[in-house]
C-alpha atoms as a PDB file:
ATOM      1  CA  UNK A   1       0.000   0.000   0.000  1.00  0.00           C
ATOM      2  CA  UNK A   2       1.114   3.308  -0.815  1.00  0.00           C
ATOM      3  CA  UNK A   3       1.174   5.920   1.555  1.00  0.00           C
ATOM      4  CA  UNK A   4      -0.650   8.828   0.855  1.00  0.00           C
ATOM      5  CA  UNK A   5       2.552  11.122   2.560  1.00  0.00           C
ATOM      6  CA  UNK A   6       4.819   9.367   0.059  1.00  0.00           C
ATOM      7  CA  UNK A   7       5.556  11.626  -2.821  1.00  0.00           C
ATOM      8  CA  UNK A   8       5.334   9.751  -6.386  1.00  0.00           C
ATOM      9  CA  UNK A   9       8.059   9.386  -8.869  1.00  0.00           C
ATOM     10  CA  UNK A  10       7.474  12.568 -10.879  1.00  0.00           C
ATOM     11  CA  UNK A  11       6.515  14.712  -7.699  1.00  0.00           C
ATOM     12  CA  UNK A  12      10.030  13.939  -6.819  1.00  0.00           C
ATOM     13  CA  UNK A  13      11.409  14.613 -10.673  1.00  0.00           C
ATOM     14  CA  UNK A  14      12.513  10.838 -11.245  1.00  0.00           C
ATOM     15  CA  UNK A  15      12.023   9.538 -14.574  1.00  0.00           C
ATOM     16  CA  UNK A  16      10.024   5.987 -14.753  1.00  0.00           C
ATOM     17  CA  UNK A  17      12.171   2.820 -15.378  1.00  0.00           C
ATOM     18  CA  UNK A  18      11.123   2.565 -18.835  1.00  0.00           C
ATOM     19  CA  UNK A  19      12.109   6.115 -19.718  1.00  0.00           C
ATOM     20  CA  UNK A  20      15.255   5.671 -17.965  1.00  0.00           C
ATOM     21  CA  UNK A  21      15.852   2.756 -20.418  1.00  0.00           C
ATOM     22  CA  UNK A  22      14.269   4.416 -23.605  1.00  0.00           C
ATOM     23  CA  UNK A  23      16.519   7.391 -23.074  1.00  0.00           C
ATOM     24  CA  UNK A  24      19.802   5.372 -22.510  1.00  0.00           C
ATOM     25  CA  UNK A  25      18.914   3.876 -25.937  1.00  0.00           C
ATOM     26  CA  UNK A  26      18.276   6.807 -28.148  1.00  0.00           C
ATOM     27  CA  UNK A  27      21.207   8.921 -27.548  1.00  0.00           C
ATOM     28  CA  UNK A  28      20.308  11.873 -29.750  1.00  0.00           C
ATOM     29  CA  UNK A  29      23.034  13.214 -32.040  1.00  0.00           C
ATOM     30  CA  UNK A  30      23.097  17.193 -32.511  1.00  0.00           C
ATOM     31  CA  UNK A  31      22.303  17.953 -36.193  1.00  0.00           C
ATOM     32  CA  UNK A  32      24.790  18.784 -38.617  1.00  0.00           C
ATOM     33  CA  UNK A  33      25.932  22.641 -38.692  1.00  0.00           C
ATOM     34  CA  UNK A  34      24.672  24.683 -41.188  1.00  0.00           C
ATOM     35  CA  UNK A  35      26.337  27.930 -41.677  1.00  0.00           C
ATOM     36  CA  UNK A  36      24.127  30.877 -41.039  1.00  0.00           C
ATOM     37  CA  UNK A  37      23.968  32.327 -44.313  1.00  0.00           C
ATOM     38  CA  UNK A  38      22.678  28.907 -45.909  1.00  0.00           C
ATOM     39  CA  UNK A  39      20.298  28.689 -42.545  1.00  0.00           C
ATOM     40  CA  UNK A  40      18.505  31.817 -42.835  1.00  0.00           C
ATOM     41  CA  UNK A  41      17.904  31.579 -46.544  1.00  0.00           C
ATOM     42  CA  UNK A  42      16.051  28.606 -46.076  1.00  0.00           C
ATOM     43  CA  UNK A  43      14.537  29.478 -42.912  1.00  0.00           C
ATOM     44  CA  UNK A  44      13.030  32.847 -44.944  1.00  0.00           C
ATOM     45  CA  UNK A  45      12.596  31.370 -47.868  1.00  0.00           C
ATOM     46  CA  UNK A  46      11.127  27.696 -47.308  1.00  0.00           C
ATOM     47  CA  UNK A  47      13.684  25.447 -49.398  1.00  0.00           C
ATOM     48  CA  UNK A  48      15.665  28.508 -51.253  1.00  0.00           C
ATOM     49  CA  UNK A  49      12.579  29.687 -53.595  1.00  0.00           C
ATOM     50  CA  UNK A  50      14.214  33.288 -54.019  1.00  0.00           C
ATOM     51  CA  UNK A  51      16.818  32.875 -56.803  1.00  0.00           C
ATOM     52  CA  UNK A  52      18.751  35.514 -57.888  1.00  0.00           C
ATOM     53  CA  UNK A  53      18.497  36.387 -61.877  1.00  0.00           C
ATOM     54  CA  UNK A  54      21.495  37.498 -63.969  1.00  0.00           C
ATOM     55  CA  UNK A  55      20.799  40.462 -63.919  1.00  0.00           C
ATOM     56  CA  UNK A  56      20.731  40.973 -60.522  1.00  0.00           C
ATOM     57  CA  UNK A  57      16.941  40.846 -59.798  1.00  0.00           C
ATOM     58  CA  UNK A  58      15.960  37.980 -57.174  1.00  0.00           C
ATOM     59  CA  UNK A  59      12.672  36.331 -58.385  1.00  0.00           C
ATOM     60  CA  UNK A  60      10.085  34.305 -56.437  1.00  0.00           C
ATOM     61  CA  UNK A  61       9.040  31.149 -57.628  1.00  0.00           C
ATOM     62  CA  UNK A  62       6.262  28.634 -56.282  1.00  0.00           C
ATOM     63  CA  UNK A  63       7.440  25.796 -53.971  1.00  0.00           C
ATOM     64  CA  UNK A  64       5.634  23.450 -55.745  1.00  0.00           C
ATOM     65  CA  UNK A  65       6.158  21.818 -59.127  1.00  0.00           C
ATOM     66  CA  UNK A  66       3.072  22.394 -61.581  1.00  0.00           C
ATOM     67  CA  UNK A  67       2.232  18.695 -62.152  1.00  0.00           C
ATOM     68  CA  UNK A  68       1.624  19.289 -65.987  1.00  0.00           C
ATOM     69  CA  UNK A  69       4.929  21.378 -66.960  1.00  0.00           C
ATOM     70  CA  UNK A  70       7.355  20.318 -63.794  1.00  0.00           C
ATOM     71  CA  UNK A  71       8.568  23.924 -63.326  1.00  0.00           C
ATOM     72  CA  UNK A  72       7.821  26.411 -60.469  1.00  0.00           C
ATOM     73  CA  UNK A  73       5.357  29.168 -61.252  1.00  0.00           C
ATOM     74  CA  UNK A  74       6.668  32.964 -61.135  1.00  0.00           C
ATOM     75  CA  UNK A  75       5.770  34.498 -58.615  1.00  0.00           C
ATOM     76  CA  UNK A  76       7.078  37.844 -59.181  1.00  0.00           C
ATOM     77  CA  UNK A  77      10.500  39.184 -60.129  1.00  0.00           C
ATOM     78  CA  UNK A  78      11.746  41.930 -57.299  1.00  0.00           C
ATOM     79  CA  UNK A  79      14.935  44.793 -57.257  1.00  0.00           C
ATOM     80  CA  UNK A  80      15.858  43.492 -53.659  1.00  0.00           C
ATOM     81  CA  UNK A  81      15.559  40.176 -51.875  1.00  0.00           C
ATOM     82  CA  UNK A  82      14.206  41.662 -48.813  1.00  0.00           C
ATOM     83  CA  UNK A  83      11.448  42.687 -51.170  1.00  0.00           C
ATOM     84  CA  UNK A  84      10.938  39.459 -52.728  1.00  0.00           C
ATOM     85  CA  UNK A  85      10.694  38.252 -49.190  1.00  0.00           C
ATOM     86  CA  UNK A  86       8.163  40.420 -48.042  1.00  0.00           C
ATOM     87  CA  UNK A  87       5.779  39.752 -51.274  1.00  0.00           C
ATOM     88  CA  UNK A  88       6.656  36.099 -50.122  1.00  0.00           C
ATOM     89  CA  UNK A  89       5.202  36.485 -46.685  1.00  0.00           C
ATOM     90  CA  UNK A  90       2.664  38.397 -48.263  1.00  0.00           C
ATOM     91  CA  UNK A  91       1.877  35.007 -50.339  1.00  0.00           C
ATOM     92  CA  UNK A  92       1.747  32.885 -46.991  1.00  0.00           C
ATOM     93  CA  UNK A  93      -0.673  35.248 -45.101  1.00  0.00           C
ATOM     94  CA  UNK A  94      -3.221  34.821 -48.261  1.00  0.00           C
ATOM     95  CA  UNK A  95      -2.738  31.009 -48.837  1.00  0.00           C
ATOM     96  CA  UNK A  96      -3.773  30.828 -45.083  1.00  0.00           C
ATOM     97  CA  UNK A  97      -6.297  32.995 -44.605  1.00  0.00           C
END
């Protein structure tokens, strides 16, 4: 019988048997380092969608193939990336609401 003074395993910040085990197994490896530059482009830009052109315009393109022609559709061609960006986020806030 327990007694009802006793605190319990988590009151007391113990981890149960079996998490003690499943955590001894999974040792989790830290993730690869990505340098920053790479990072932030594809945390702004969802996989890299913002290429820059030749001539020195960055365009916006869809993330997603067109099933019939396999390319990305334009989504505008901008002077600056931070205004590609912006017409980018612009994009997201429509698609979601």
């Amino acid at each position: 019988m327990i007694s009802q003074f006793m605190p319990t395993r988590a009151q007391r910040g113990e981890a149960s048997p079996v998490a003690q085990r499943l955590h001894a197994v999974m040792e989790v490896a830290e993730p690869p380092e990505i340098p920053r530059s790479a990072r932030d482009k594809l945390k702004v830009a969802g996989v890299g969608m913002i290429r820059k052109l030749k001539s020195g315009e960055f365009r916006l393109y869809s993330r997603k193939k067109d099933p019939k022609s396999g390319k990305r559709r334009n989504l505008g061609t901008f002077k600056s990336r931070a205004a590609a960006e912006k017409h980018e986020r612009a994009v997201q806030f429509f698609k979601r609401h």
